[in-house]
Protein backbone atom coordinates (compact mmCIF):
# COMPACT_ATOMS: atom_id res chain seq x y z
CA UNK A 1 -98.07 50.78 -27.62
CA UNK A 2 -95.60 53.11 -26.39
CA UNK A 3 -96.40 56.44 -24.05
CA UNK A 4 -96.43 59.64 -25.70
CA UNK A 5 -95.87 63.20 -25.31
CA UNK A 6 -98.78 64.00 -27.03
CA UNK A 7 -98.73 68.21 -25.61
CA UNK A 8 -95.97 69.25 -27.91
CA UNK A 9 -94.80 72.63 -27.10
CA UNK A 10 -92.88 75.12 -28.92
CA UNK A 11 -92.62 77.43 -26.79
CA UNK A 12 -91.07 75.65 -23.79
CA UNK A 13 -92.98 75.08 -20.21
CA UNK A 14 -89.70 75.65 -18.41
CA UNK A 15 -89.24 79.06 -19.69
CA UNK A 16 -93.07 79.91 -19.25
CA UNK A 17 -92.85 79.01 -15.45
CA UNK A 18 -90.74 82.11 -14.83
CA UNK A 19 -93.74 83.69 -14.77
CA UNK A 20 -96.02 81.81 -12.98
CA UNK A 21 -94.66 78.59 -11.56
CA UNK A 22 -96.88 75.15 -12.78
CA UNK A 23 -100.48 76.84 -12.58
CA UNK A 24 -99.76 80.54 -11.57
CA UNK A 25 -99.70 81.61 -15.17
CA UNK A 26 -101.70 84.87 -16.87
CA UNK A 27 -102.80 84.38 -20.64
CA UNK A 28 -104.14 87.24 -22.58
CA UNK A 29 -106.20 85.34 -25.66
CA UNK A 30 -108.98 86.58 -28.02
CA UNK A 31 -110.04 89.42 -25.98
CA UNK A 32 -110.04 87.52 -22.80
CA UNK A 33 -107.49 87.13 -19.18
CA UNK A 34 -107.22 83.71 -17.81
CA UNK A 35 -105.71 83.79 -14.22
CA UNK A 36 -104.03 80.84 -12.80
CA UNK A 37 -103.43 78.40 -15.64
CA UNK A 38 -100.67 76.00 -15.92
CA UNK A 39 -98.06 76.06 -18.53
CA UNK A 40 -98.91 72.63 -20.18
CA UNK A 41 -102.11 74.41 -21.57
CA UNK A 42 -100.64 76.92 -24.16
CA UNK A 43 -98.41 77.20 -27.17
CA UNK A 44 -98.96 73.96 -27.49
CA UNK A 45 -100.46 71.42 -29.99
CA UNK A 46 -100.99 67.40 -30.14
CA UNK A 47 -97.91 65.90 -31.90
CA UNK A 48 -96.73 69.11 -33.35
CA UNK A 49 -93.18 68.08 -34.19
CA UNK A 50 -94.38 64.66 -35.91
CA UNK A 51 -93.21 63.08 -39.13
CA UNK A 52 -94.41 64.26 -42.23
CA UNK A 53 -93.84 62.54 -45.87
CA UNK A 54 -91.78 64.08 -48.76
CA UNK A 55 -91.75 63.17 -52.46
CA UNK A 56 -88.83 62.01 -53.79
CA UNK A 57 -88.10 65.86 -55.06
CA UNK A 58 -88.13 67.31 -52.42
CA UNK A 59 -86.24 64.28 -50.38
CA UNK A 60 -83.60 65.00 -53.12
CA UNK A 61 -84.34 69.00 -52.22
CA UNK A 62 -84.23 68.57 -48.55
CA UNK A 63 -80.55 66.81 -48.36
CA UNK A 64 -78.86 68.53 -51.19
CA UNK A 65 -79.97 71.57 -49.31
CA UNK A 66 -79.12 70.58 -46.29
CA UNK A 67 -75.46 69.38 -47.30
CA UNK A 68 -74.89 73.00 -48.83
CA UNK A 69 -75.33 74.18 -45.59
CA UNK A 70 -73.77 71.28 -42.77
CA UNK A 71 -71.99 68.04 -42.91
CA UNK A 72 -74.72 66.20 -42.31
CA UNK A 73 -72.69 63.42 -40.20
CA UNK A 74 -72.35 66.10 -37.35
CA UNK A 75 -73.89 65.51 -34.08
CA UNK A 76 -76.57 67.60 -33.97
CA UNK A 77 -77.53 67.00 -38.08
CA UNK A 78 -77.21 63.58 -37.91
CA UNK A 79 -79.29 63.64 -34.99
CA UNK A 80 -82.41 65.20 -36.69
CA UNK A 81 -81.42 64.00 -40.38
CA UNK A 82 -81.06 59.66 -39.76
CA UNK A 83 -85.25 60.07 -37.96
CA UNK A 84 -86.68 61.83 -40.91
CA UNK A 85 -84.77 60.03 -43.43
CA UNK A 86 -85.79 56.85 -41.68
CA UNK A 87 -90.00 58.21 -41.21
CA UNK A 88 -89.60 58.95 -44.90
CA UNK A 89 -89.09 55.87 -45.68
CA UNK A 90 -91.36 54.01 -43.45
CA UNK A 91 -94.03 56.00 -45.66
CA UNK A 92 -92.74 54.42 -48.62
CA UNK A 93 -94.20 51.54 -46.67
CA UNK A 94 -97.28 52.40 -45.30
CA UNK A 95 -98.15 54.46 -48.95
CA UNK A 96 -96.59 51.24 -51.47
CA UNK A 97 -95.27 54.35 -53.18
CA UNK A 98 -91.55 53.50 -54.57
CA UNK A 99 -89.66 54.67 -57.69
CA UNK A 100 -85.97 54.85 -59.06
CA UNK A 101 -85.92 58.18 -57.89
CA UNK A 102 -86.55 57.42 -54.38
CA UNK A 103 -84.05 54.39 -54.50
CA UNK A 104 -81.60 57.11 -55.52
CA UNK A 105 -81.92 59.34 -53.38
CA UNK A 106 -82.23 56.92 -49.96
CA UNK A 107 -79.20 54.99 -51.66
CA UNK A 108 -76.89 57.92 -51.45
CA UNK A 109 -78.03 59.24 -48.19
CA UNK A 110 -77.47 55.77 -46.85
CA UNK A 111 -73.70 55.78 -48.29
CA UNK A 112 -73.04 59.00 -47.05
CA UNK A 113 -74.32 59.70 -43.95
CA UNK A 114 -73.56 57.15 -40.35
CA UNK A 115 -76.13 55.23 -39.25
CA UNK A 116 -75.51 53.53 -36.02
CA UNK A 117 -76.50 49.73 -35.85
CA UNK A 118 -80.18 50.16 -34.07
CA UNK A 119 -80.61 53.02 -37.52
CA UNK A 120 -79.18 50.51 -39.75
CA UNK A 121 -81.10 48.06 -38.96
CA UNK A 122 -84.52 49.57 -39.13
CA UNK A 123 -83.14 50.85 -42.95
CA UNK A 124 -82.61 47.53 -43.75
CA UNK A 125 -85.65 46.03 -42.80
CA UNK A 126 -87.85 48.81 -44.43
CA UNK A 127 -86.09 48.53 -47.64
CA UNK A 128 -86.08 45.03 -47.98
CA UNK A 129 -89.98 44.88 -47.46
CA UNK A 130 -90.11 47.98 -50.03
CA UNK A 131 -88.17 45.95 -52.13
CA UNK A 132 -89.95 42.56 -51.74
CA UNK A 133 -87.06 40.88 -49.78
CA UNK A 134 -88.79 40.57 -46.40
CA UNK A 135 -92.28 41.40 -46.25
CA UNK A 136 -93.44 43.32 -42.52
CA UNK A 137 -96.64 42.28 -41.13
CA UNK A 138 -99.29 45.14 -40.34
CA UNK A 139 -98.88 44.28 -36.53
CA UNK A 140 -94.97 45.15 -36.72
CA UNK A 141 -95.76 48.31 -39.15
CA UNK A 142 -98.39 49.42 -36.82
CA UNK A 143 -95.15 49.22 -33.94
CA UNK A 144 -92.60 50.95 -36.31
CA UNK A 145 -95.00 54.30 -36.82
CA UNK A 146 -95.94 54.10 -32.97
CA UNK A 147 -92.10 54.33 -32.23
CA UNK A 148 -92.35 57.64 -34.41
CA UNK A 149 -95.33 58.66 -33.01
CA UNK A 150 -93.56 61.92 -30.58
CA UNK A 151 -91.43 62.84 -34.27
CA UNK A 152 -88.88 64.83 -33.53
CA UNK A 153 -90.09 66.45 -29.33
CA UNK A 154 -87.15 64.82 -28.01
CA UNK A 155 -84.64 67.02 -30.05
CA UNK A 156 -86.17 69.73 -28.76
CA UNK A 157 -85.70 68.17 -25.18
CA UNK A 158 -81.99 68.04 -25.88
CA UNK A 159 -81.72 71.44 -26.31
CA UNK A 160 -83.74 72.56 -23.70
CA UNK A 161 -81.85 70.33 -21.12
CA UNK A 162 -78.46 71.78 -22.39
CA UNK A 163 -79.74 75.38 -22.28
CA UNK A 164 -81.10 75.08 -18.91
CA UNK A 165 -78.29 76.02 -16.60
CA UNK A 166 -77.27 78.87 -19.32
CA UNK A 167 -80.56 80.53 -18.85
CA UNK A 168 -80.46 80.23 -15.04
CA UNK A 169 -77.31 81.76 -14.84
CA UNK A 170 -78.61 84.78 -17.97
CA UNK A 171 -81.42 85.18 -15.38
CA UNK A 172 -79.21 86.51 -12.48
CA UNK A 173 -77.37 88.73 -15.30
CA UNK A 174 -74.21 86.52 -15.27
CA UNK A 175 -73.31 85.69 -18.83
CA UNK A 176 -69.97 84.17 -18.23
CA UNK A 177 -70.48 81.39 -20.13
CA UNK A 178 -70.64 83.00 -23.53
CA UNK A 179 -66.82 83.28 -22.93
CA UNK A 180 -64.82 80.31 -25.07
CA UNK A 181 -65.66 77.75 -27.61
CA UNK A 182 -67.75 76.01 -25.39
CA UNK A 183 -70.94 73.53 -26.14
CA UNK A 184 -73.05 74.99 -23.58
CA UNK A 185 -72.55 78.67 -25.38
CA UNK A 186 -73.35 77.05 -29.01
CA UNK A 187 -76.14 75.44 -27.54
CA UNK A 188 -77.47 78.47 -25.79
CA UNK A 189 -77.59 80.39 -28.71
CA UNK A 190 -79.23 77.30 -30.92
CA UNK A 191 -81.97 77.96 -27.92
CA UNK A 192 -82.59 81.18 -28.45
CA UNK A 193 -82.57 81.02 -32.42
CA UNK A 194 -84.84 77.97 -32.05
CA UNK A 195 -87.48 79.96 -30.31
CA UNK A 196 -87.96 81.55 -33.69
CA UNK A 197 -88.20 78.93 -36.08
CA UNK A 198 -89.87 76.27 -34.20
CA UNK A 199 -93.09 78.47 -33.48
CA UNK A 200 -95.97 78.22 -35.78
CA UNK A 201 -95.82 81.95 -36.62
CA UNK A 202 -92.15 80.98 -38.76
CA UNK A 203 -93.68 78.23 -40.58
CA UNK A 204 -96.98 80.55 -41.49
CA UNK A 205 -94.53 83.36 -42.35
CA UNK A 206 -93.51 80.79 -45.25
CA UNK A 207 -96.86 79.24 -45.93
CA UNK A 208 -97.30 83.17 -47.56
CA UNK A 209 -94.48 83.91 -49.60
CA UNK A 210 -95.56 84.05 -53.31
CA UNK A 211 -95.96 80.50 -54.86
CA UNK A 212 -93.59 81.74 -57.89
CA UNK A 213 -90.77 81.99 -55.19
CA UNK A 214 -91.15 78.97 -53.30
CA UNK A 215 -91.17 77.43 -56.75
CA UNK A 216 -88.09 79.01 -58.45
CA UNK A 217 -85.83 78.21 -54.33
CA UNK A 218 -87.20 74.75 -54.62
CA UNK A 219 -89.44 75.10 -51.19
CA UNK A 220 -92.74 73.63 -49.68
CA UNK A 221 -94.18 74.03 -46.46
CA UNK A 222 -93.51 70.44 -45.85
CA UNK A 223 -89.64 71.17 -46.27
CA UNK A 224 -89.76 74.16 -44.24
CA UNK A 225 -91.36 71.94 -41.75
CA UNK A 226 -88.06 69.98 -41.78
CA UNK A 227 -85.69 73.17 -42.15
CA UNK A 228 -86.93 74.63 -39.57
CA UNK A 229 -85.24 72.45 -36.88
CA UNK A 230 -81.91 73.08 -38.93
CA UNK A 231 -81.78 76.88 -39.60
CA UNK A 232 -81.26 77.23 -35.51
CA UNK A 233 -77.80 75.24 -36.36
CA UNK A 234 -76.92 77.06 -39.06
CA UNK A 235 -77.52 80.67 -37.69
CA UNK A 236 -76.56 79.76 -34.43
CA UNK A 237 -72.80 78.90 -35.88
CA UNK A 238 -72.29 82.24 -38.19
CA UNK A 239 -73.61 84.53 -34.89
CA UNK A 240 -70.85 82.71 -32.79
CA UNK A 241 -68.38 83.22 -35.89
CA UNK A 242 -68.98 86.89 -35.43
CA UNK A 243 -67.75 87.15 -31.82
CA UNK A 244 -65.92 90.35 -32.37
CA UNK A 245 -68.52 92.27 -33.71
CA UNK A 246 -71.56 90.87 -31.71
CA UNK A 247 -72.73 91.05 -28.37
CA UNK A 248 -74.90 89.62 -25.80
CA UNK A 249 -76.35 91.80 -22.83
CA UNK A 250 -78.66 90.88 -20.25
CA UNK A 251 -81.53 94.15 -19.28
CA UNK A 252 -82.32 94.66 -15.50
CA UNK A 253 -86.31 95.90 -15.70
CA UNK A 254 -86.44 97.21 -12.27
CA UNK A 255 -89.96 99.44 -12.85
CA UNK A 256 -93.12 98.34 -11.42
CA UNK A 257 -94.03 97.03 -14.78
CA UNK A 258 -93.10 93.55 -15.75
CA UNK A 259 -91.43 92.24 -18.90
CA UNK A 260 -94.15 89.99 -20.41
CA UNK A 261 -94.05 87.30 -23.06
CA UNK A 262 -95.88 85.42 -25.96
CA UNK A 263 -95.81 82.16 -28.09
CA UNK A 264 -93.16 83.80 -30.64
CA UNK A 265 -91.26 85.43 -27.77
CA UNK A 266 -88.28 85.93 -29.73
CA UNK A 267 -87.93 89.59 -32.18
CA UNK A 268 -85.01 89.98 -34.61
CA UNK A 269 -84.78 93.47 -35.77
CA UNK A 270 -83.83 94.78 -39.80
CA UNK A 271 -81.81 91.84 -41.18
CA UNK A 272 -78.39 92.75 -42.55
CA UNK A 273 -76.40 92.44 -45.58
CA UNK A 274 -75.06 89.20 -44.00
CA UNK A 275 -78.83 87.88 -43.67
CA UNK A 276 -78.61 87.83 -39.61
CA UNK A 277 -80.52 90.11 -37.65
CA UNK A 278 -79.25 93.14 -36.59
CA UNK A 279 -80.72 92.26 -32.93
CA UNK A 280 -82.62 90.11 -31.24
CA UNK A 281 -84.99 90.40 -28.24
CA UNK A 282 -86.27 88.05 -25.60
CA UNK A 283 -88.01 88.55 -22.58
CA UNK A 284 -85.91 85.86 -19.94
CA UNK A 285 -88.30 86.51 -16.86
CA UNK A 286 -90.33 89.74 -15.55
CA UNK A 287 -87.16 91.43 -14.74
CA UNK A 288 -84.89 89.74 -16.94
CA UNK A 289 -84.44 90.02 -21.03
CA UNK A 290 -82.07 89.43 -23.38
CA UNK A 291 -80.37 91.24 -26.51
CA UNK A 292 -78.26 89.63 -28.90
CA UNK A 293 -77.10 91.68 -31.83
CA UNK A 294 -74.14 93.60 -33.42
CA UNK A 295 -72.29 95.63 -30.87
CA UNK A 296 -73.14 98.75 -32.08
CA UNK A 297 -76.73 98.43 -31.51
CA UNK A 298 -76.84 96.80 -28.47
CA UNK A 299 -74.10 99.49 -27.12
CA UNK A 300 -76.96 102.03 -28.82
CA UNK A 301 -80.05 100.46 -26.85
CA UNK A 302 -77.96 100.18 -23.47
CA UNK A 303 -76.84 104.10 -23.94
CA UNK A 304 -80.68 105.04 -24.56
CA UNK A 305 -82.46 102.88 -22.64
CA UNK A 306 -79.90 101.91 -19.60
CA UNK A 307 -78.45 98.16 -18.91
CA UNK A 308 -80.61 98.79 -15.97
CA UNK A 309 -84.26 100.03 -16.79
CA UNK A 310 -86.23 102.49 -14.62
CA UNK A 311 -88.56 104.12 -16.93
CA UNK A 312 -91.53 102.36 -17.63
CA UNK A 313 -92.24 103.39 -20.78
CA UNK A 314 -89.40 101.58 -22.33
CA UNK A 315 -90.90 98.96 -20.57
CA UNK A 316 -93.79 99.33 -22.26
CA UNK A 317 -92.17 99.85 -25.90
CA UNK A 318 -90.26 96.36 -24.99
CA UNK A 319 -93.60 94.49 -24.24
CA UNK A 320 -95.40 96.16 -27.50
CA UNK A 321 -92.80 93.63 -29.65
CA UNK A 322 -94.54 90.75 -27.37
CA UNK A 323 -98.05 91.57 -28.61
CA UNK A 324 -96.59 92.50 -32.45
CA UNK A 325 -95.00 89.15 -32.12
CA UNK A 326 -97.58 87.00 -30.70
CA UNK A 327 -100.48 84.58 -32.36
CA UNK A 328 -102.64 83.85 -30.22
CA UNK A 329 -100.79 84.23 -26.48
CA UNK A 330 -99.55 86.97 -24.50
CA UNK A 331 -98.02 85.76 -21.03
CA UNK A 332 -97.93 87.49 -17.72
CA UNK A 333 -97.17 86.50 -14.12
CA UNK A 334 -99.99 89.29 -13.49
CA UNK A 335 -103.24 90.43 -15.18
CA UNK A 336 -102.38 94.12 -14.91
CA UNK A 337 -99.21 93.82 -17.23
CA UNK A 338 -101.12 92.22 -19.85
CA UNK A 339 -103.90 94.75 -19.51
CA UNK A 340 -101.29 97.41 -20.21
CA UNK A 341 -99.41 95.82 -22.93
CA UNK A 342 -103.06 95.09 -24.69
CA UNK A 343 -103.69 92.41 -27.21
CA UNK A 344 -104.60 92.31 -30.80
CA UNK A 345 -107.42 90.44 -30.69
């Protein structure tokens, strides 16, 4: 069997270690302060981005939605689409559960959408046992679902890889790259927007809405389980669209009181009439954070509150969002920030 990254993160170890290296971390959770812990432990959970089965429905639900939103035969799409089409399916084999209205529904997304040879392939060989053509052996099942064992962590990889040298550079307050039609902007901003909807806190957030709503738009939490890697795209591409109009800004804390963090570190303020947030907040380091938004309010925060902090108590109105946002985690690079900021629990 193959190795697995079994710690699946959502919020991302690289951007923890800001504040405290590999082990020089400082978690506030349920009432207690751990000193010296090592990013691998928190916002983390065993195969957290794995596979999970749809119906036919809401395999029919999940792509029409998806094509009223993308092409799904662009890069990134396709990249996340072809997996969980292809996991989907392998349940159909594991479960003996098959009907015209699956056929249907893989049929299309099989015409439609590029497969490379390697994808192709493992299509073919699934639906020709599911069909009775070529029957798979438990031993070579058992090696299919072990291949999709990490789901869909090494997505998240790719855009943490591509983002890396944009948030080094956001760090020192240089934001030069945001400049142009570049990939590394578009994947910058899928980065931060991805913070957001990959957390837990997004996907309980819909686990609550009304049942008579998720019934009447068609959703489940197992398809927002599956949106959720998709909406980054999709927002990420109408912010960048409004160029003109929206702004990114990097804040200078230079008080004696450190920006802290949490496991749903990013904060979109009042959503407007175009359904994007008005602004959004995230902590980059102690003395670093971020603000994406419509010009006017981030030109309204930087005229109250300074491009270059020196009043603590903004500070600590910045690092109150951290503990409104957070679950179960606040994160520090020292036990006195946290002590100030509180916690909930």
């Amino acid at each position: 069997m193959g190795v697995h990254t079994v710690k699946q993160h959502w919020v991302p170890q690289m951007y923890l270690r800001k504040w405290g290296g590999n082990n020089g971390l400082v978690v506030a959770t349920r009432g207690k302060i751990l000193e010296n812990q090592n990013t691998i432990n928190f916002a983390q959970q065993r195969y957290f981005y794995r596979f999970v089965d749809l119906t036919a429905e809401e395999l029919e639900l999940f792509y029409n939605g998806l094509c009223e939103l993308w092409n799904p035969n662009l890069p990134l799409v396709r990249m996340l689409l072809v997996p969980i089409v292809l996991n989907v399916l392998l349940y159909r084999v594991r479960a003996y559960d098959w009907n015209d209205r699956y056929k249907v529904a893989f049929d299309r997304i099989r015409e439609e959408v590029v497969f490379s040879p390697n994808e192709d392939c493992m299509f073919n060989l699934l639906k020709n046992h599911i069909e009775g053509r070529r029957i798979l052996s438990e031993v070579e099942i058992a090696k299919l679902e072990d291949m999709a064992k990490d789901g869909l962590e090494k997505y998240h990889a790719v855009i943490e890889d591509g983002s890396k040298g944009c948030l080094e550079s956001a760090i020192k307050g240089d934001l030069s790259f945001m400049k142009g039609d570049t990939d590394e902007r578009r994947i910058f901003v899928i980065y931060i927007l991805n913070q957001y909807f990959r957390c837990p806190k997004y996907l309980h957030d819909i686990e609550s809405i009304d049942d008579s709503v998720r019934r009447m738009i068609g959703a489940t939490p197992r398809l927002a389980i599956y949106f959720r890697y998709f909406l980054p795209i999709f927002y990420a591409a109408r912010l960048l669209a409004k160029e003109k109009t929206y702004k990114m800004m990097v804040v200078h804390n230079k008080t004696t009181h450190e920006f802290i963090t949490c496991d749903a570190p990013v904060s979109a303020y009042a959503i407007n009439e175009d359904g994007l947030p008005s602004m959004i907040y995230l902590p980059l380091s102690p003395d670093r954070a971020l603000l994406y938004g419509e010009r006017k309010q981030v030109n309204e925060f930087k005229s109250k509150l300074g491009q270059c902090v020196i009043d603590v108590s903004k500070i600590d109105l910045l690092n109150h969002e951290m503990v409104v946002q957070s679950k179960q985690f606040l994160f520090a690079s020292n036990a006195g920030a946290l002590r100030r900021a509180g916690c909930k629990w």
